[in-house]
Protein backbone atom coordinates (compact mmCIF):
# COMPACT_ATOMS: atom_id res chain seq x y z
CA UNK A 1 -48.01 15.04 48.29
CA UNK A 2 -48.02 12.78 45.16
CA UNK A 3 -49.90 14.27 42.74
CA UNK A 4 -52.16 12.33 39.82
CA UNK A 5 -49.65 12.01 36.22
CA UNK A 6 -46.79 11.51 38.65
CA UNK A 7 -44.63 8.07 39.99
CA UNK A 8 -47.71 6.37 38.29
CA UNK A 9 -50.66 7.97 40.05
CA UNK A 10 -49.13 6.22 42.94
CA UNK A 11 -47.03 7.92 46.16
CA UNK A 12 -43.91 6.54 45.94
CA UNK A 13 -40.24 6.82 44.27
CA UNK A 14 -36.80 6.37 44.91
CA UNK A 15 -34.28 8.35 47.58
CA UNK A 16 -33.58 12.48 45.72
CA UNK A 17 -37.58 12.33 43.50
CA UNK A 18 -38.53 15.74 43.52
CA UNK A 19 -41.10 15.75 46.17
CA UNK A 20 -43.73 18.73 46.61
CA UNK A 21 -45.80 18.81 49.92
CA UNK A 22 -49.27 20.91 49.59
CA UNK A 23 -50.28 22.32 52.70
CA UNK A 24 -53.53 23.91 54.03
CA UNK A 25 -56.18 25.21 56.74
CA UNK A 26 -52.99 26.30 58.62
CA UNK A 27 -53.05 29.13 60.46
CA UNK A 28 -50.86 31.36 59.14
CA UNK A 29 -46.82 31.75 59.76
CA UNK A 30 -43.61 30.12 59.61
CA UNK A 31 -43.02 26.33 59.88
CA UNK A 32 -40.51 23.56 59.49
CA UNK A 33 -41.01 20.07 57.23
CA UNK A 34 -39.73 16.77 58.50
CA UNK A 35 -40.19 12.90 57.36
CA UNK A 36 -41.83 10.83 60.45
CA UNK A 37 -41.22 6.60 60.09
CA UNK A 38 -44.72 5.18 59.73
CA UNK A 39 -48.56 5.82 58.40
CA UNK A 40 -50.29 8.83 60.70
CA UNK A 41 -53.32 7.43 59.44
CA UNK A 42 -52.48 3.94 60.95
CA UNK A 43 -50.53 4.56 64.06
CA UNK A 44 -53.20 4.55 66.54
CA UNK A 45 -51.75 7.72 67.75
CA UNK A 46 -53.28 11.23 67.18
CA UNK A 47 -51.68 13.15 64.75
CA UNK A 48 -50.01 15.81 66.72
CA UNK A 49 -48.65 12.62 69.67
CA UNK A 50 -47.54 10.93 66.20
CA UNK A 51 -45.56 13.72 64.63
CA UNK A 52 -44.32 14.07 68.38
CA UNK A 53 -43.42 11.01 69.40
CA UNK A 54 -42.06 9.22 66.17
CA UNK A 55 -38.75 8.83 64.18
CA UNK A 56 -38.13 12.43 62.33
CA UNK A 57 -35.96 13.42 59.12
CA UNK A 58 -35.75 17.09 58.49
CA UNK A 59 -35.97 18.28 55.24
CA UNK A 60 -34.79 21.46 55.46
CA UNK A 61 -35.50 24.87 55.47
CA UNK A 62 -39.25 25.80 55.74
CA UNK A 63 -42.45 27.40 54.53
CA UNK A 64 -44.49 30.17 55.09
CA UNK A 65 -48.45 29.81 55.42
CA UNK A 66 -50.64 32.51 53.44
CA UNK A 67 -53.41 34.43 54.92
CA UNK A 68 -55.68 31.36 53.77
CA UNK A 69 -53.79 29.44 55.05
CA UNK A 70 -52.06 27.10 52.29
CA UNK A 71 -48.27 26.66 51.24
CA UNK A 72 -46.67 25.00 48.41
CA UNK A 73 -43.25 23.34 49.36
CA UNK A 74 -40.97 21.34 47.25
CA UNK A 75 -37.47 19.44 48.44
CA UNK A 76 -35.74 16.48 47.47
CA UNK A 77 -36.46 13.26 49.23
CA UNK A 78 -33.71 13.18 51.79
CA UNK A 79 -31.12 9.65 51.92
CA UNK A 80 -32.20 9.18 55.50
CA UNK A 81 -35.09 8.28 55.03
CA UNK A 82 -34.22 5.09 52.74
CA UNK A 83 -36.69 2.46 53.05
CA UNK A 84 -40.34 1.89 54.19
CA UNK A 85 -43.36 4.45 54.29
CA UNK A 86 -42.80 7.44 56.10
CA UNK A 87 -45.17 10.40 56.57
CA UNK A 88 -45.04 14.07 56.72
CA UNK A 89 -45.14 16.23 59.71
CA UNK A 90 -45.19 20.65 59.89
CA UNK A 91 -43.79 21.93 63.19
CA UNK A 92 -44.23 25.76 64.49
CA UNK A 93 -41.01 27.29 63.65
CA UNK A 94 -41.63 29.62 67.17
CA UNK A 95 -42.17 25.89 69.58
CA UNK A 96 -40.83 23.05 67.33
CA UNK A 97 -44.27 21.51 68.67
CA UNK A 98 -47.12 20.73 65.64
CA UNK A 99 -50.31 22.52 65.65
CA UNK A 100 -52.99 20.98 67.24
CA UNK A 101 -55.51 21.73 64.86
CA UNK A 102 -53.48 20.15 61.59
CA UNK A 103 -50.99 16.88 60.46
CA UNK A 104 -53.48 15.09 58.44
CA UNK A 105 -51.54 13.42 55.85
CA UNK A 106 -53.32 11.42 52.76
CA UNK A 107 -50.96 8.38 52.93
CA UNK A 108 -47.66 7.58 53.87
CA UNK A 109 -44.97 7.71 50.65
CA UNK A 110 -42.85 4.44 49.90
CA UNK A 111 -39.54 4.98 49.06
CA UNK A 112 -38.42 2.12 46.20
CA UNK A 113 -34.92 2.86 46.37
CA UNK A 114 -31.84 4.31 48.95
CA UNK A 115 -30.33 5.59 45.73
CA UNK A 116 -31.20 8.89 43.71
CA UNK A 117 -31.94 8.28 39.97
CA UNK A 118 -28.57 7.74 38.32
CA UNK A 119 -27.54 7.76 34.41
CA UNK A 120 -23.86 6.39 33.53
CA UNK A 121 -22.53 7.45 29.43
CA UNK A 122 -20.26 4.81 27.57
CA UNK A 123 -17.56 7.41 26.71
CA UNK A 124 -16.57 11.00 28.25
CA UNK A 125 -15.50 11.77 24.96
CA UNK A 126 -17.03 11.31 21.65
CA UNK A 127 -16.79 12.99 18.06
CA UNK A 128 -19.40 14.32 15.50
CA UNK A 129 -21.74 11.17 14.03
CA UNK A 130 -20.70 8.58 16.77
CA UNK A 131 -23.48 7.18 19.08
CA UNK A 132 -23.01 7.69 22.92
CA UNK A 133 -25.12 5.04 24.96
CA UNK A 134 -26.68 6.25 28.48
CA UNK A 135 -27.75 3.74 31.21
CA UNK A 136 -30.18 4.94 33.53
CA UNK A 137 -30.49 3.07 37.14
CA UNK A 138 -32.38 3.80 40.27
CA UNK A 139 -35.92 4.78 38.72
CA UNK A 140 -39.35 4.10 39.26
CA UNK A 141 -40.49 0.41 37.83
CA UNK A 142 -41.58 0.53 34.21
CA UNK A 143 -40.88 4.21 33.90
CA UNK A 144 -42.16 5.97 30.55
CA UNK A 145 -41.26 9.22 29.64
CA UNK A 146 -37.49 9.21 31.09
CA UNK A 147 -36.57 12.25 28.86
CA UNK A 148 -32.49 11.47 27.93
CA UNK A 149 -30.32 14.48 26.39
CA UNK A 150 -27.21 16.13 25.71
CA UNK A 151 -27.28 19.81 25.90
CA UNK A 152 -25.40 22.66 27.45
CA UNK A 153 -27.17 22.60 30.78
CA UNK A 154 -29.74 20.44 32.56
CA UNK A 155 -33.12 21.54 33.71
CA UNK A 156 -33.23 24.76 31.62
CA UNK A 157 -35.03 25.64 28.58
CA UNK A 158 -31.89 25.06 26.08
CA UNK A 159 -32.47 23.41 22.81
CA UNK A 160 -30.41 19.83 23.18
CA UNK A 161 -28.16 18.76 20.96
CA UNK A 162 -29.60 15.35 20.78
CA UNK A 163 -32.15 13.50 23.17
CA UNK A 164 -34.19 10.67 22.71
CA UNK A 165 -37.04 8.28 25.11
CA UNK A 166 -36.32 6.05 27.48
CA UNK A 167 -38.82 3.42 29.48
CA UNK A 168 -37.64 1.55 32.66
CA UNK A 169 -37.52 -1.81 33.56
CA UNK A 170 -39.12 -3.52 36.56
CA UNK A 171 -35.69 -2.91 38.35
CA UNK A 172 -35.95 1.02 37.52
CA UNK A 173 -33.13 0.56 34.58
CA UNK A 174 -32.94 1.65 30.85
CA UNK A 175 -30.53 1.69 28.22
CA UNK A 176 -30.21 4.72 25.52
CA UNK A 177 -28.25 5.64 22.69
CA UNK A 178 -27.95 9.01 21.40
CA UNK A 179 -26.38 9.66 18.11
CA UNK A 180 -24.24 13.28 17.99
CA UNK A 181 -25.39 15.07 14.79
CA UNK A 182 -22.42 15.27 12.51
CA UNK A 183 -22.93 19.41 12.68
CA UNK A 184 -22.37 19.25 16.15
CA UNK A 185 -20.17 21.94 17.32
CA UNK A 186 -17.25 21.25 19.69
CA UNK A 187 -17.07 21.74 23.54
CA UNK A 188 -17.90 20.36 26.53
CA UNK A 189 -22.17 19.07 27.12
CA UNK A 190 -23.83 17.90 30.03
CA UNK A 191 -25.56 14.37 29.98
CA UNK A 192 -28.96 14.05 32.02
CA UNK A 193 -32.79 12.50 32.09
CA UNK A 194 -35.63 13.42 33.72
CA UNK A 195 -39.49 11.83 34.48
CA UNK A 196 -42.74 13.62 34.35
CA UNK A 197 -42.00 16.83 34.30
CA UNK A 198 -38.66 16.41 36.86
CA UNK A 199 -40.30 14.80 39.51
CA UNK A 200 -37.86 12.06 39.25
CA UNK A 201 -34.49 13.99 37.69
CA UNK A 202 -30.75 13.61 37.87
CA UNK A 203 -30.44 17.17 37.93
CA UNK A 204 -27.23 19.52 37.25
CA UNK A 205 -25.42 17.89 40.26
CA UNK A 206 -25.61 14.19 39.22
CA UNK A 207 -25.74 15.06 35.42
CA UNK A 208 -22.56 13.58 33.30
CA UNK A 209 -20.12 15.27 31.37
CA UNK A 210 -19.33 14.50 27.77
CA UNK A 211 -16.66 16.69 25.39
CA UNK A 212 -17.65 16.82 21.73
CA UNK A 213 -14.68 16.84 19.78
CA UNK A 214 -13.89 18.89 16.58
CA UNK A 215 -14.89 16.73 13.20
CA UNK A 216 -12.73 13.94 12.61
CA UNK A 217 -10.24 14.85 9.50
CA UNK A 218 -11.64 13.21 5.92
CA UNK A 219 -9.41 10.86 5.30
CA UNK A 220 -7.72 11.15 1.69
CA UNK A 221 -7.23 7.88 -0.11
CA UNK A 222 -4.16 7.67 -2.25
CA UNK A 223 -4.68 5.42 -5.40
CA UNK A 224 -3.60 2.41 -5.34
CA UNK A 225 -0.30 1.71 -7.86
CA UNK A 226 -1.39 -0.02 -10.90
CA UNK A 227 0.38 -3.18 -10.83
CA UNK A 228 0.97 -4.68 -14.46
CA UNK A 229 1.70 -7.87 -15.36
CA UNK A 230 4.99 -8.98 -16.95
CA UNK A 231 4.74 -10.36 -20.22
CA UNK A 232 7.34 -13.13 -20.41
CA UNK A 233 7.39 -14.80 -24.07
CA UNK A 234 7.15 -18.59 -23.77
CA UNK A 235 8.51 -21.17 -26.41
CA UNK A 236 5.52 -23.22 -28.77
CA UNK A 237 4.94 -25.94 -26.82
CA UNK A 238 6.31 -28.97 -29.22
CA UNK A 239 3.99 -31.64 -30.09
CA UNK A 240 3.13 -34.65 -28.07
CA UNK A 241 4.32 -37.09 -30.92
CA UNK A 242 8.08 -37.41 -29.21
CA UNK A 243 9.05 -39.70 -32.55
CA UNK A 244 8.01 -37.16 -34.84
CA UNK A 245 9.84 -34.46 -33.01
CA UNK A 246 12.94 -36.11 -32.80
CA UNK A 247 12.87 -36.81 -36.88
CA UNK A 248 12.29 -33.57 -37.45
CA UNK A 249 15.26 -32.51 -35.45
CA UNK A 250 17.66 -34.60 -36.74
CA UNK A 251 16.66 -33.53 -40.85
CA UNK A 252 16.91 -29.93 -39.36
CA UNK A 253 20.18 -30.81 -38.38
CA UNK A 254 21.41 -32.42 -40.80
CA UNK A 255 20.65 -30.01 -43.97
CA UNK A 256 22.36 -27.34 -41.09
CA UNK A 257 25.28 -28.96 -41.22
CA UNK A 258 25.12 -29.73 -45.56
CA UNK A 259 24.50 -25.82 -45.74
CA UNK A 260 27.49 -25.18 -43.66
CA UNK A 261 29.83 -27.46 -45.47
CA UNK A 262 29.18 -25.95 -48.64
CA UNK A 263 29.47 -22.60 -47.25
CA UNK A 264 33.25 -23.52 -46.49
CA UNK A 265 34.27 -25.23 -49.79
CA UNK A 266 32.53 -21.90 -51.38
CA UNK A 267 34.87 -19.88 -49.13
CA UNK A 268 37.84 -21.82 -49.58
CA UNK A 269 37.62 -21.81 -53.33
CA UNK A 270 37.27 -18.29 -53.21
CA UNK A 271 40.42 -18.17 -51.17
CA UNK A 272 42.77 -20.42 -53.83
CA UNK A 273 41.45 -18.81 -56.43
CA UNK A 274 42.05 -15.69 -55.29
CA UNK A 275 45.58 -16.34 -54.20
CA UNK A 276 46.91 -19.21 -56.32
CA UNK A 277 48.27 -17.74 -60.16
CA UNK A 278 46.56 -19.05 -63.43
CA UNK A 279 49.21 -21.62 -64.61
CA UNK A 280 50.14 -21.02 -68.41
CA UNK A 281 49.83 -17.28 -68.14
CA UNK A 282 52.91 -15.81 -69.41
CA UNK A 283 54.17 -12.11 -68.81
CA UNK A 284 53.13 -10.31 -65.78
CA UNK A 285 50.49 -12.38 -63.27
CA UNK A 286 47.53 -11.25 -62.43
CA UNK A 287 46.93 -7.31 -62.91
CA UNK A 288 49.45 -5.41 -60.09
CA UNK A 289 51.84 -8.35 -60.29
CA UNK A 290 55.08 -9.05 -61.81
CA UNK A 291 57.38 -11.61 -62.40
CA UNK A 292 61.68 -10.48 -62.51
CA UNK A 293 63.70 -12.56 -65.23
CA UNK A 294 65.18 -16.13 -63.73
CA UNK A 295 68.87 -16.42 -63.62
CA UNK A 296 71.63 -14.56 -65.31
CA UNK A 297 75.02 -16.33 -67.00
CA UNK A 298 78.75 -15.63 -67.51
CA UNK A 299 77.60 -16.10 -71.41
CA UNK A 300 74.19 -15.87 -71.84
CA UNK A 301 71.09 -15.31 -70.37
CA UNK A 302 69.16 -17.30 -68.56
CA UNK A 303 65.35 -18.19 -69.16
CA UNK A 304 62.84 -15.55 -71.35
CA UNK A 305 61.31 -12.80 -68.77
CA UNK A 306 57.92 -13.33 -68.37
CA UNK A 307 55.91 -10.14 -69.51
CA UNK A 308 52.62 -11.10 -68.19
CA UNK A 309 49.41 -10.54 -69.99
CA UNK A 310 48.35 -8.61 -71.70
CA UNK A 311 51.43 -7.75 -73.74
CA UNK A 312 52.61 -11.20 -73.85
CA UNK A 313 56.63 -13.12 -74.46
CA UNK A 314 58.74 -11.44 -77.80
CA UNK A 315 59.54 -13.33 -80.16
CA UNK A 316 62.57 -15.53 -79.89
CA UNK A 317 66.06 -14.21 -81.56
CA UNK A 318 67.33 -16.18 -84.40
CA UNK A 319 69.37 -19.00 -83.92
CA UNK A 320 72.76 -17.39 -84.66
CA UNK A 321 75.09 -21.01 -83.51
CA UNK A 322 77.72 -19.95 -80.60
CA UNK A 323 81.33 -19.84 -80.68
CA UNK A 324 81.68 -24.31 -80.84
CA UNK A 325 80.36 -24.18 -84.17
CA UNK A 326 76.77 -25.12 -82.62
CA UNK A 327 73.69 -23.27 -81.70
CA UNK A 328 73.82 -20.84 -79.26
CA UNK A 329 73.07 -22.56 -76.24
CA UNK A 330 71.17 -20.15 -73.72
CA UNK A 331 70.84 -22.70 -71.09
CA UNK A 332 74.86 -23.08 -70.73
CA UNK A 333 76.44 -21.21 -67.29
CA UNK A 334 80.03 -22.36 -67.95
CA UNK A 335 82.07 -20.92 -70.98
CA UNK A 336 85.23 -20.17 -69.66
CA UNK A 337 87.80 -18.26 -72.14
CA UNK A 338 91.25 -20.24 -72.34
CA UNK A 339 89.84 -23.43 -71.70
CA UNK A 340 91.67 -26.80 -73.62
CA UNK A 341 95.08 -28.07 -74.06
CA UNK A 342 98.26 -26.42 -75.47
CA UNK A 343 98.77 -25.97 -79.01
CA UNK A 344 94.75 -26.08 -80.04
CA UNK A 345 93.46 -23.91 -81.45
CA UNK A 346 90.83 -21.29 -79.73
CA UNK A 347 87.74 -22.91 -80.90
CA UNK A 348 88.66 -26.47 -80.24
CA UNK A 349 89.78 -25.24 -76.32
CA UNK A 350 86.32 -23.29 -76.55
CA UNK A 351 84.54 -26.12 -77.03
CA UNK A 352 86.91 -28.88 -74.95
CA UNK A 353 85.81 -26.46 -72.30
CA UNK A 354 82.58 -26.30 -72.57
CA UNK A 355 81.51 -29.80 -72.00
CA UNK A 356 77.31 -29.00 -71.35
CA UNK A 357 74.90 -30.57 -74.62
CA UNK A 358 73.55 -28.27 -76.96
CA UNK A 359 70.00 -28.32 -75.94
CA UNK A 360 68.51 -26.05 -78.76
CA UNK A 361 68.27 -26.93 -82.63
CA UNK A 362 70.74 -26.82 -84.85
CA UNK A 363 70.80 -23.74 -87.72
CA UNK A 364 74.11 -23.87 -89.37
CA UNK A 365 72.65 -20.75 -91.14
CA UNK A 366 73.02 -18.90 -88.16
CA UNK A 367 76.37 -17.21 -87.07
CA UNK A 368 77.63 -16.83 -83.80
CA UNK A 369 77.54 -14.09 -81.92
CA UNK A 370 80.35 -11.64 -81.05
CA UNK A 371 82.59 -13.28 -78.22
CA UNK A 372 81.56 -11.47 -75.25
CA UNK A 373 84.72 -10.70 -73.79
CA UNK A 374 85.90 -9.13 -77.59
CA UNK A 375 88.45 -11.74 -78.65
């Protein structure tokens, strides 16, 4: 039943190994396959009271003998029969009895495990160029050759998308990763392993299913704003030498303040000068100005006009003496006609009423001028 390249060279393998049973010298027909508890070859029993007589697990369905009597048969090895050695036994599918002339078995086959060869995948979902991880339980100790994939269907002659070796541990276990090409198209993949040639296989029924997903997006990176700096202007750092500072401060300060003074007396000079008549100046002031006559009498004028520059005073009349037989006096206000007592005469009550000082030199050469009021 266990042939040499397979389970080690040795009969044996977990619950669901691909078992095939090789039968011959049987005469030919139909017959049915079960598991019998036990070693025919070690029973004491003859085969056919052994295959009789003993605990039975059918396999299922059953074979047809050639005209030389051989049949191939393959089947799964069934859960029931989950521990220990158990043998092989063909039964006539006509009597349910076994043939008398056959049930030789070469050695009973040790089953290592009640569970079939299993695989479990870290994600159901995974995107181009990320690594899935399979862990494989349940198969044969120190296992080479485990066969791990991802294709589009499991034990068929598709190309996988990615696969990769596995060997078992003494417990029948094994980690691997599988890496999803980047070109990997999207959909949905089947996830499965197999040993020497599927003898031990997780098949399309226990296989797990993975989705590739469409490429992730490239992320665009937006540049980073430039940051600048702030250039903040920052006073000469004085020197250390505090005394030194502080003299030179206080010399800085003080010529301030001499410059400022003398700006002021500058400006205020300007100011007097500007406003303030040259004394002496005769006539009209300063060019745009002028300055009216002072005064006016009830018998002479009062002081000379001023005529200002550039034309200058005229010359002073002649000193014609006034009506008192003196000068004529321009400074005197007061000459009243019919002045004096009774009886003088009009030049004495001229002069009786006219009592101011002559205040101009005398010129007897001069004559007086008309009386102003024609008398």
């Amino acid at each position: 039943m266990i042939y040499a390249g397979q389970n080690n060279g040795n009969p044996e393998g977990p619950v669901g190994e691909h078992a095939l049973v090789h039968g011959t010298k049987f005469t030919p027909g139909t017959y049915t396959l079960a598991l019998v508890k036990g070693d025919v070859n070690t029973s004491g029993q003859s085969p056919v009271e052994f295959c009789k007589l003993s605990q039975k697990v059918a396999v299922g369905g059953s074979v047809t003998a050639a005209g030389d009597g051989t049949f191939d048969a393959p089947f799964d090895w069934p859960a029931g029969a989950s521990s220990g050695q158990w043998s092989i036994c063909a039964y006539d599918s006509a009597t349910s009895m076994p043939p008398l002339n056959g049930n030789v078995d070469d050695g009973p086959f040790s089953v290592l495990s009640s569970h079939s060869p299993a695989i479990s995948i870290s994600s159901a979902s995974i995107a181009p160029g990320d690594t899935l991880t399979v862990t494989g339980h349940y198969w044969l100790p120190a296992q080479g050759g485990i066969l791990v994939y991802v294709g589009s269907c499991a034990d068929c002659d598709a190309q996988p998308v990615t696969s990769t070796q596995a060997t078992s541990g003494p417990d029948g276990s094994f980690t691997a990763t599988l890496p999803i090409p980047s070109t990997a198209a999207a959909g949905s993949f089947v996830v499965s392993a197999n040993a020497h040639g599927g003898v031990l296989d997780v098949g399309q029924t226990n296989a797990k299913h993975v989705t590739i997903v469409a490429p992730k997006p490239t992320a665009t990176t937006q540049p980073s704003p430039t940051v600048t700096a702030a250039t903040t202007a920052v006073a000469p750092t004085p020197p250390s030498n505090s005394s030194s500072g502080s003299s030179g401060l206080i010399i800085a300060l003080v010529i301030g303040v001499v410059v400022l003074l003398a700006a002021l007396a500058g400006l205020l000079a300007y100011v007097l000068t500007r406003r303030k008549p040259t004394p002496g100046a005769p006539g009209y002031g300063a060019p745009g100005g002028y300055d009216p006559p002072t005064g006016y009498g009830g018998s002479g004028y009062g002081s000379q006009p001023d005529y200002g520059a550039p034309y200058g005073a005229p010359p002073p009349p002649p000193n014609r003496g006034n009506l008192w037989g003196g000068d004529w006096d321009p400074e005197s206000t007061s000459v009243l006609p019919g002045g004096g007592q009774t009886g003088q005469t009009q030049q004495a009550r001229t002069r009786q009423a006219n009592p101011y000082p002559d205040d101009s030199p005398t010129n007897p050469g001069n004559q007086p001028p008309d009386d102003p009021w024609g008398r």
